[in-house]
PDB file of N, CA and C in Angstrom:
ATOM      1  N   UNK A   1     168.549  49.643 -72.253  1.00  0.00           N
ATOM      2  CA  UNK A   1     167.543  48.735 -71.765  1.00  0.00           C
ATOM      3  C   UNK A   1     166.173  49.018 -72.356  1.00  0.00           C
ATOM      4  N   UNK A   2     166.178  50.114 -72.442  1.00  0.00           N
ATOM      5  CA  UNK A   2     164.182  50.540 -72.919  1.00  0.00           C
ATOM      6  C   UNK A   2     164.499  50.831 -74.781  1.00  0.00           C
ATOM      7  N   UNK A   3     165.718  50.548 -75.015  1.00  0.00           N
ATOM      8  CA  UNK A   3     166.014  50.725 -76.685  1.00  0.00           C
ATOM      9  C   UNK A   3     166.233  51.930 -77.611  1.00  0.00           C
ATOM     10  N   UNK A   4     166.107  52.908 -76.501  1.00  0.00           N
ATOM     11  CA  UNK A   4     166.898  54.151 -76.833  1.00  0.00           C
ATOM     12  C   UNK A   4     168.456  53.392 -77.205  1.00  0.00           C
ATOM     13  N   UNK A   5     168.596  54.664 -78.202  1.00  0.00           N
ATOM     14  CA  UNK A   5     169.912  54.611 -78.439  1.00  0.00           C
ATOM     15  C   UNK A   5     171.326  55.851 -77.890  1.00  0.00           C
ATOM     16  N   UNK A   6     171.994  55.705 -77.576  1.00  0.00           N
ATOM     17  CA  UNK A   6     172.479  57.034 -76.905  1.00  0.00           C
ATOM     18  C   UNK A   6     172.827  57.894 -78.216  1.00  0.00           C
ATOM     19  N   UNK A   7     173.172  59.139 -77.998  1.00  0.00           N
ATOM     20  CA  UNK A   7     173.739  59.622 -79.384  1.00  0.00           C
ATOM     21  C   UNK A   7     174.399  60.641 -79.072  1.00  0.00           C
ATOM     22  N   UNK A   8     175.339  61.212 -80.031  1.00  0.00           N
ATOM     23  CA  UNK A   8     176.747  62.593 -79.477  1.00  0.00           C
ATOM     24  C   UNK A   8     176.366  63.376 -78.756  1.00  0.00           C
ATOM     25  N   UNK A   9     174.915  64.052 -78.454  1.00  0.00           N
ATOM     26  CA  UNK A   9     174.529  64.351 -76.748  1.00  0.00           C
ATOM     27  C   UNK A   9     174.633  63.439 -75.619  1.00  0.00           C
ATOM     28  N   UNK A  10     174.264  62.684 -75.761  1.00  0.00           N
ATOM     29  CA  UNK A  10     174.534  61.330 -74.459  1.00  0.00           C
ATOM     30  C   UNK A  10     175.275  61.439 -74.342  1.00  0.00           C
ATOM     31  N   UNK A  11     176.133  61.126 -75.536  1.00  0.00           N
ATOM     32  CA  UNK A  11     177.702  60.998 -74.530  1.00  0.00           C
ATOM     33  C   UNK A  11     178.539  61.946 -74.141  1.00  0.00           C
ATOM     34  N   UNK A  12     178.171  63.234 -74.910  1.00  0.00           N
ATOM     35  CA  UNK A  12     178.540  64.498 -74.934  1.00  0.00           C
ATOM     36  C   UNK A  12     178.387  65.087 -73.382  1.00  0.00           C
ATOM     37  N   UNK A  13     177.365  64.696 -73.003  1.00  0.00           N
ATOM     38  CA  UNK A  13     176.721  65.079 -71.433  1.00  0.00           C
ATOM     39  C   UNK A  13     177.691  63.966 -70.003  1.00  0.00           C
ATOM     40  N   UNK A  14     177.566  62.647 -70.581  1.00  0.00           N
ATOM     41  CA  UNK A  14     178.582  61.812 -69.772  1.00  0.00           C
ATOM     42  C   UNK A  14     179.403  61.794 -69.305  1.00  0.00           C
ATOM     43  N   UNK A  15     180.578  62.119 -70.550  1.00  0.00           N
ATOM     44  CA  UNK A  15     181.848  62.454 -70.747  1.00  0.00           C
ATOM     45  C   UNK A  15     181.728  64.010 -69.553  1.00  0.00           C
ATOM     46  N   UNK A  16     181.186  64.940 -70.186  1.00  0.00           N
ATOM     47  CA  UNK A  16     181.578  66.070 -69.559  1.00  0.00           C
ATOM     48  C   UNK A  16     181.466  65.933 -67.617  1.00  0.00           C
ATOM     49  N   UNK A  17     180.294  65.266 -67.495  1.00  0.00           N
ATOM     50  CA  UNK A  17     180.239  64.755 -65.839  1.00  0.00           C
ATOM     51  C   UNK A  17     181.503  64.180 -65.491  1.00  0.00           C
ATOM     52  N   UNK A  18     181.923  62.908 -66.223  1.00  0.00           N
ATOM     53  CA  UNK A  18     183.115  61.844 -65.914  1.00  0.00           C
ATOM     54  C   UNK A  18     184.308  62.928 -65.545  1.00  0.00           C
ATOM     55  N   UNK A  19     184.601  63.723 -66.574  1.00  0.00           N
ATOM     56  CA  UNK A  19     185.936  64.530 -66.578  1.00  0.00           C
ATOM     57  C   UNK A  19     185.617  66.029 -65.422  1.00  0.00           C
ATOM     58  N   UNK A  20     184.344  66.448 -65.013  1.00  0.00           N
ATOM     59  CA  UNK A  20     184.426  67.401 -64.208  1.00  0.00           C
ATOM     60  C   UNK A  20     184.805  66.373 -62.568  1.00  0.00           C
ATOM     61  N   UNK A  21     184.449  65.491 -62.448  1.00  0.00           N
ATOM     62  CA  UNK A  21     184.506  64.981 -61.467  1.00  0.00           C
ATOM     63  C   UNK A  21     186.236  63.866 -61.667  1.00  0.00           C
ATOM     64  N   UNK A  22     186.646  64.157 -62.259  1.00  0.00           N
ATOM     65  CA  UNK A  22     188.129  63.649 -62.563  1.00  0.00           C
ATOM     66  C   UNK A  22     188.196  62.285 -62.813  1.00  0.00           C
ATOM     67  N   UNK A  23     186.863  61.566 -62.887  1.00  0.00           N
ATOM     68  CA  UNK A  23     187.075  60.151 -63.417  1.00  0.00           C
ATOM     69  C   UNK A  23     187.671  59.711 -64.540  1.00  0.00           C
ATOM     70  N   UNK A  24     189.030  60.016 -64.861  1.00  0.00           N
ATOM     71  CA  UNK A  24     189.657  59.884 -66.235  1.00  0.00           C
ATOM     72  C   UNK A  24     189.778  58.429 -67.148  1.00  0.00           C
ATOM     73  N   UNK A  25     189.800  57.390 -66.113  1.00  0.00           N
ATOM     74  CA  UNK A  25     190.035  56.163 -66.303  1.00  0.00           C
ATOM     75  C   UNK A  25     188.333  55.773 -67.425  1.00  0.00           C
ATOM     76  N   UNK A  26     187.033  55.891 -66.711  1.00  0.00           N
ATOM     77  CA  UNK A  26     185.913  55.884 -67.451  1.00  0.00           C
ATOM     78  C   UNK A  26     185.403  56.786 -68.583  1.00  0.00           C
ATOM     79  N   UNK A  27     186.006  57.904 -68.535  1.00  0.00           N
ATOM     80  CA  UNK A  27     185.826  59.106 -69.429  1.00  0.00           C
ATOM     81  C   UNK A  27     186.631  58.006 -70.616  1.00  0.00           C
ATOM     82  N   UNK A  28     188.018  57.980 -70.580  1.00  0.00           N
ATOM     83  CA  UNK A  28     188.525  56.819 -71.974  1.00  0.00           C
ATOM     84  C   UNK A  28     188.141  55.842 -72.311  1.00  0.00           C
ATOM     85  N   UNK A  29     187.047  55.565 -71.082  1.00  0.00           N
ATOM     86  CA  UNK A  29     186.418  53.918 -71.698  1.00  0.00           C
ATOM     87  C   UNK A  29     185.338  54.659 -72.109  1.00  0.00           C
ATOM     88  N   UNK A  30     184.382  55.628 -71.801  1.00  0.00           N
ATOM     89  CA  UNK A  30     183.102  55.984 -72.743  1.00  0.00           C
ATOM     90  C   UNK A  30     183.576  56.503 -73.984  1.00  0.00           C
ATOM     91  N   UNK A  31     184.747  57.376 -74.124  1.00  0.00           N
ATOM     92  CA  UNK A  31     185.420  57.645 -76.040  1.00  0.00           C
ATOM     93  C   UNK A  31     185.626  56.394 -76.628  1.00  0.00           C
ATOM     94  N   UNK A  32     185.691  55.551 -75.749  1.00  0.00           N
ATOM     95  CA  UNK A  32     185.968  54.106 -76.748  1.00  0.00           C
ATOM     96  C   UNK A  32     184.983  53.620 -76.791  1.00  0.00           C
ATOM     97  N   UNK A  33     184.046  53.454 -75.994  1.00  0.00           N
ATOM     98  CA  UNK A  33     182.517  52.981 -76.385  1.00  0.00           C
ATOM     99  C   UNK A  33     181.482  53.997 -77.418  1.00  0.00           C
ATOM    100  N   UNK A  34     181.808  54.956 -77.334  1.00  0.00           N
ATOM    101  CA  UNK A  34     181.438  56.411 -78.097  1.00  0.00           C
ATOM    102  C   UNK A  34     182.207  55.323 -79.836  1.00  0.00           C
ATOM    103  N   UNK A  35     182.837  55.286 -79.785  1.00  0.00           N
ATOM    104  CA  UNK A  35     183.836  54.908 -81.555  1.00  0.00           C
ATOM    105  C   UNK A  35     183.031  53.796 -81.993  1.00  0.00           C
ATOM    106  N   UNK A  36     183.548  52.914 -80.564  1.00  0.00           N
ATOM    107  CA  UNK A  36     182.924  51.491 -81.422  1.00  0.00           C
ATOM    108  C   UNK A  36     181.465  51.298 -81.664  1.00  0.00           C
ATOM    109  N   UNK A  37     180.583  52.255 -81.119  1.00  0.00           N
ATOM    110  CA  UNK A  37     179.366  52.647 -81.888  1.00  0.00           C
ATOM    111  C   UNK A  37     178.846  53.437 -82.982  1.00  0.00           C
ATOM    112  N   UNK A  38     179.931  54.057 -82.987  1.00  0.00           N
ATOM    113  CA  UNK A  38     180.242  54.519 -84.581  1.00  0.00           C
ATOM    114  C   UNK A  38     179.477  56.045 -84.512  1.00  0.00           C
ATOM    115  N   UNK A  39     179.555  56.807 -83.163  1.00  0.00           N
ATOM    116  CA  UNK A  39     178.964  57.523 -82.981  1.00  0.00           C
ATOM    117  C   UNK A  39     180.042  58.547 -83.174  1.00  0.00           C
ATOM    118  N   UNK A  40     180.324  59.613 -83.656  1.00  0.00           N
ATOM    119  CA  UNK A  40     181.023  60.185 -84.150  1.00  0.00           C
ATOM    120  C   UNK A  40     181.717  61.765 -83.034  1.00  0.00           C
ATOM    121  N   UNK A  41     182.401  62.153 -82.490  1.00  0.00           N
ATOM    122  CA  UNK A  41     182.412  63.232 -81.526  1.00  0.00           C
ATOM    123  C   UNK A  41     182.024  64.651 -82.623  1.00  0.00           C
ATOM    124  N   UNK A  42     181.684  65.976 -82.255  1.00  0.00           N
ATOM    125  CA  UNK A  42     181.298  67.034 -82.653  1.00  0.00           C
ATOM    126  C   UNK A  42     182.275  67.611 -81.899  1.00  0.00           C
ATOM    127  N   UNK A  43     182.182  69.390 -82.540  1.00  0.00           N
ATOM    128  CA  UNK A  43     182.034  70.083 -81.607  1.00  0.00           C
ATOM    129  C   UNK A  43     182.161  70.637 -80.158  1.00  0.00           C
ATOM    130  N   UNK A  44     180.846  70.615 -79.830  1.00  0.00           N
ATOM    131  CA  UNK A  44     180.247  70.311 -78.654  1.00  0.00           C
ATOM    132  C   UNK A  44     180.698  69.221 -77.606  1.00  0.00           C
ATOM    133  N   UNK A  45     180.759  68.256 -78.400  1.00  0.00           N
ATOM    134  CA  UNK A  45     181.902  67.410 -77.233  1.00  0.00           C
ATOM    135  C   UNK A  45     182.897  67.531 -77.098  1.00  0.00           C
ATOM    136  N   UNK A  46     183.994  68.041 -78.043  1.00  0.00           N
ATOM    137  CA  UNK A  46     184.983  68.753 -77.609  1.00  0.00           C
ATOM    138  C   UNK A  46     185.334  69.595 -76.921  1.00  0.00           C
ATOM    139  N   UNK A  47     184.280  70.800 -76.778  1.00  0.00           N
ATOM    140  CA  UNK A  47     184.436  71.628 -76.358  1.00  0.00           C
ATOM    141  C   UNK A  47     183.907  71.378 -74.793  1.00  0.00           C
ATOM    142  N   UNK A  48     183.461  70.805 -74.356  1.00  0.00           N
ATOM    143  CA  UNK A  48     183.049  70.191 -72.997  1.00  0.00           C
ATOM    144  C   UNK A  48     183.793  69.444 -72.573  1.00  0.00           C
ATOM    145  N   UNK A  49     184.792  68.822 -72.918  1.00  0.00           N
ATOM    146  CA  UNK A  49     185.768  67.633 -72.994  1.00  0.00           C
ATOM    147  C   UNK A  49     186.763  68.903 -72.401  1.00  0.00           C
ATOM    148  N   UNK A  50     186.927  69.442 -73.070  1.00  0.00           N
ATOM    149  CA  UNK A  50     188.851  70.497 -73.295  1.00  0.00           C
ATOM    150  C   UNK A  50     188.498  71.182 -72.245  1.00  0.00           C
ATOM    151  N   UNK A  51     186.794  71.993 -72.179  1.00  0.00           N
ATOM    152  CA  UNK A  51     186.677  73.231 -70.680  1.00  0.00           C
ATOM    153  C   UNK A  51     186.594  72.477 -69.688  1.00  0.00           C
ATOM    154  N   UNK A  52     186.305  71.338 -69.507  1.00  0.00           N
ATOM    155  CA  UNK A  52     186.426  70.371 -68.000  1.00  0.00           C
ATOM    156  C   UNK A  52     187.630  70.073 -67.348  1.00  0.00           C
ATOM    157  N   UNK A  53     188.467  70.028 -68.626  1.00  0.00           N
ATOM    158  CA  UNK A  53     189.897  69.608 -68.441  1.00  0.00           C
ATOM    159  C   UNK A  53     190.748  70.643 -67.642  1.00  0.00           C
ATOM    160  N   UNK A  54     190.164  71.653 -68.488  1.00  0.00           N
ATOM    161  CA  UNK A  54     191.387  73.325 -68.398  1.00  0.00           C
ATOM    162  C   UNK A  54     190.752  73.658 -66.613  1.00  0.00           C
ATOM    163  N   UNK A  55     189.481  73.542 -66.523  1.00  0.00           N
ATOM    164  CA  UNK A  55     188.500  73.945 -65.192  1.00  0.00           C
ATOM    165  C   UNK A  55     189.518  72.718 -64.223  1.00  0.00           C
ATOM    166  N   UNK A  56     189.858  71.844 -64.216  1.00  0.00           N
ATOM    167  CA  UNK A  56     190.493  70.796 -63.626  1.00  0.00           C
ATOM    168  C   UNK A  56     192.107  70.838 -63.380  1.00  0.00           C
ATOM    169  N   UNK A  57     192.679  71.660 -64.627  1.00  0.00           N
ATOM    170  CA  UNK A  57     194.162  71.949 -64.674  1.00  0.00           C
ATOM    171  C   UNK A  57     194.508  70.358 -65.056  1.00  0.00           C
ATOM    172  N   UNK A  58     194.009  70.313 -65.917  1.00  0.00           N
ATOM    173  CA  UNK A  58     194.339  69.417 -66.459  1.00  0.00           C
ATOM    174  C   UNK A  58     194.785  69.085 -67.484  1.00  0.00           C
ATOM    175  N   UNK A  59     195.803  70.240 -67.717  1.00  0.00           N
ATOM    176  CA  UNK A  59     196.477  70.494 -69.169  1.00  0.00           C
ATOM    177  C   UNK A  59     196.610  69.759 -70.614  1.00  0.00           C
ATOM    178  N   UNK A  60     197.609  69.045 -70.182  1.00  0.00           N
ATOM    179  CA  UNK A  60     197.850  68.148 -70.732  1.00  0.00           C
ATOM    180  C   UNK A  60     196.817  67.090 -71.570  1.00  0.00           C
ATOM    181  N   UNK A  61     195.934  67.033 -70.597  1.00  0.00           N
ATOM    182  CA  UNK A  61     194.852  66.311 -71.463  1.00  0.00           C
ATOM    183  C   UNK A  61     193.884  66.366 -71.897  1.00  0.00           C
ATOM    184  N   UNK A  62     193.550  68.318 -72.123  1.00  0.00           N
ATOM    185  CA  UNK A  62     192.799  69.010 -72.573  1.00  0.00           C
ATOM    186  C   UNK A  62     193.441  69.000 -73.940  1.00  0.00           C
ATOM    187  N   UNK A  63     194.955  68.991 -73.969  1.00  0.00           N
ATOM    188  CA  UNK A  63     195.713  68.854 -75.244  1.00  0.00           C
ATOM    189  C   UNK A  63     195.781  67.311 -75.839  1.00  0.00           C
ATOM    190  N   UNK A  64     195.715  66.217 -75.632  1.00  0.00           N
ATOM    191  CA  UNK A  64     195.210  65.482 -75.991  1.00  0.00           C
ATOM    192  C   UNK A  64     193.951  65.439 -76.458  1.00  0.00           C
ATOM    193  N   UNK A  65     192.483  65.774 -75.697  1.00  0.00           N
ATOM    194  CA  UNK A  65     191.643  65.910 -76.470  1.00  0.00           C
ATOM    195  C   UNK A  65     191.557  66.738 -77.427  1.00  0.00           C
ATOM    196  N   UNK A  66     192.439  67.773 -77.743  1.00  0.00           N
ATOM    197  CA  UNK A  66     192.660  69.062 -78.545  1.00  0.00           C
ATOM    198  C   UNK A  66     192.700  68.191 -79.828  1.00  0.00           C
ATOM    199  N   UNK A  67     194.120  67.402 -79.630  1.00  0.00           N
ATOM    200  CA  UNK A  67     194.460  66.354 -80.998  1.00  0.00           C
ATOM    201  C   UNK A  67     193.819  65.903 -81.708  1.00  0.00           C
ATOM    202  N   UNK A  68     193.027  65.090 -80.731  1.00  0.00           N
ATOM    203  CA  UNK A  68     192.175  64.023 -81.237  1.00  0.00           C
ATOM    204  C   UNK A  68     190.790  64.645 -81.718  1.00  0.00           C
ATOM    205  N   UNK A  69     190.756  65.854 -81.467  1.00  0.00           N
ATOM    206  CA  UNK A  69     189.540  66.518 -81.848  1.00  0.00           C
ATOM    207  C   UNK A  69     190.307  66.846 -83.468  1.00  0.00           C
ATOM    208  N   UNK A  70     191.189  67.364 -83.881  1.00  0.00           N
ATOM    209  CA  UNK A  70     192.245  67.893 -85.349  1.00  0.00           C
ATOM    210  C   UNK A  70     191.862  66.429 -85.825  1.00  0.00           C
ATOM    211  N   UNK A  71     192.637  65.281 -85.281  1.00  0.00           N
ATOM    212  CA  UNK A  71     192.561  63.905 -85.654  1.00  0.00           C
ATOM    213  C   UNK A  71     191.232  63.990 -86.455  1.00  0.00           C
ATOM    214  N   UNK A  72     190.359  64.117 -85.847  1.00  0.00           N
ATOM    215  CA  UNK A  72     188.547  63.651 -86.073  1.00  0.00           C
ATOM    216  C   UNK A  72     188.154  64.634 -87.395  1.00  0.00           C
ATOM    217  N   UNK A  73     188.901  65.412 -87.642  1.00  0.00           N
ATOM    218  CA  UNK A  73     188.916  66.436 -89.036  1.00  0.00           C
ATOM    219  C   UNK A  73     187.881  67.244 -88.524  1.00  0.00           C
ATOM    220  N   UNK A  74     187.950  68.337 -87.146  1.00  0.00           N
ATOM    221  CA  UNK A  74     187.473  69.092 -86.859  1.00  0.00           C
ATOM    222  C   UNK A  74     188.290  70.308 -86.378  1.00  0.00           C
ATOM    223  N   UNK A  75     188.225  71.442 -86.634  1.00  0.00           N
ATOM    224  CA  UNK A  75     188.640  72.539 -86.483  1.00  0.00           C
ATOM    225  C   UNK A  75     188.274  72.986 -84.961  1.00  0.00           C
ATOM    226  N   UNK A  76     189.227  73.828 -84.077  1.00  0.00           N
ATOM    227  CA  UNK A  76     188.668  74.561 -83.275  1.00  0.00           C
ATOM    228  C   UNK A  76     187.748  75.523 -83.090  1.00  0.00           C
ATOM    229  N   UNK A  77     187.072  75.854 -82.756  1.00  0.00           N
ATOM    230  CA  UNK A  77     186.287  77.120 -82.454  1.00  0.00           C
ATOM    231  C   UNK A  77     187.252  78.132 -81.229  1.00  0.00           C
ATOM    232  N   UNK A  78     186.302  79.438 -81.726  1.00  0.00           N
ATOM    233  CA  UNK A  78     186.518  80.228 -80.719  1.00  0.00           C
ATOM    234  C   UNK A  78     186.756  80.158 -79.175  1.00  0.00           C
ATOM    235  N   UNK A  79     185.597  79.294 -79.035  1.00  0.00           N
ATOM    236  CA  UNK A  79     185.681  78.892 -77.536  1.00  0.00           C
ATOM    237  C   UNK A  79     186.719  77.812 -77.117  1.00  0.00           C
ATOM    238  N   UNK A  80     187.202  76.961 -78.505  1.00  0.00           N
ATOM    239  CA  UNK A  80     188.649  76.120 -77.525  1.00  0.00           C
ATOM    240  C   UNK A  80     189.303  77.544 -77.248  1.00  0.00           C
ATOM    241  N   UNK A  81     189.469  78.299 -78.271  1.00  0.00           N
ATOM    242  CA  UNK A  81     191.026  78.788 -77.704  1.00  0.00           C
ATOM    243  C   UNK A  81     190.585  80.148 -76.951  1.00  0.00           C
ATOM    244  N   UNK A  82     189.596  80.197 -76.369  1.00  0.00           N
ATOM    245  CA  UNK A  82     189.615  81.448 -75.203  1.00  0.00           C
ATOM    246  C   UNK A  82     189.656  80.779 -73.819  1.00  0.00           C
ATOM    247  N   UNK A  83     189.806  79.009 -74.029  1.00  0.00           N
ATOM    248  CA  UNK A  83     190.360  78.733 -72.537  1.00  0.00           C
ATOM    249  C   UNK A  83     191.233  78.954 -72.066  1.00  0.00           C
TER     250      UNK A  83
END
């Protein structure tokens, strides 16, 4: 509304709220609004994405975001795999 633009912190910060609070259904609609803006995931959003998940027992779709993080031609860090 004021013409900011959001950017891989925005959504980086969103996402991580959506998925600590288990809203899974909106968390997949902000990665899809995240793409079709051509805003690209990092890092950092992965890694907030996967520890929300694992903090949630939410296995499975900490491993999905795992994928799709490889998908995105990004490597893990240290901190995915000491969850």
């Amino acid at each position: 509304r004021l013409g900011v633009q959001p950017n891989v912190f925005t959504y980086s910060s969103l996402m991580s709220g959506l998925v600590g609070v288990g809203d899974w259904a909106k968390a997949g609609e902000l990665l899809v609004q995240m793409r079709d803006s051509k805003i690209v995931p990092d890092q950092i959003f992965f890694n907030s994405i996967i520890s929300a998940c694992a903090r949630s027992n939410q296995l499975s779709r900490a491993l999905e975001y795992y994928a799709l993080m490889l998908e995105t031609g990004l490597r893990p860090t240290a901190f995915v795999f000491h969850l």
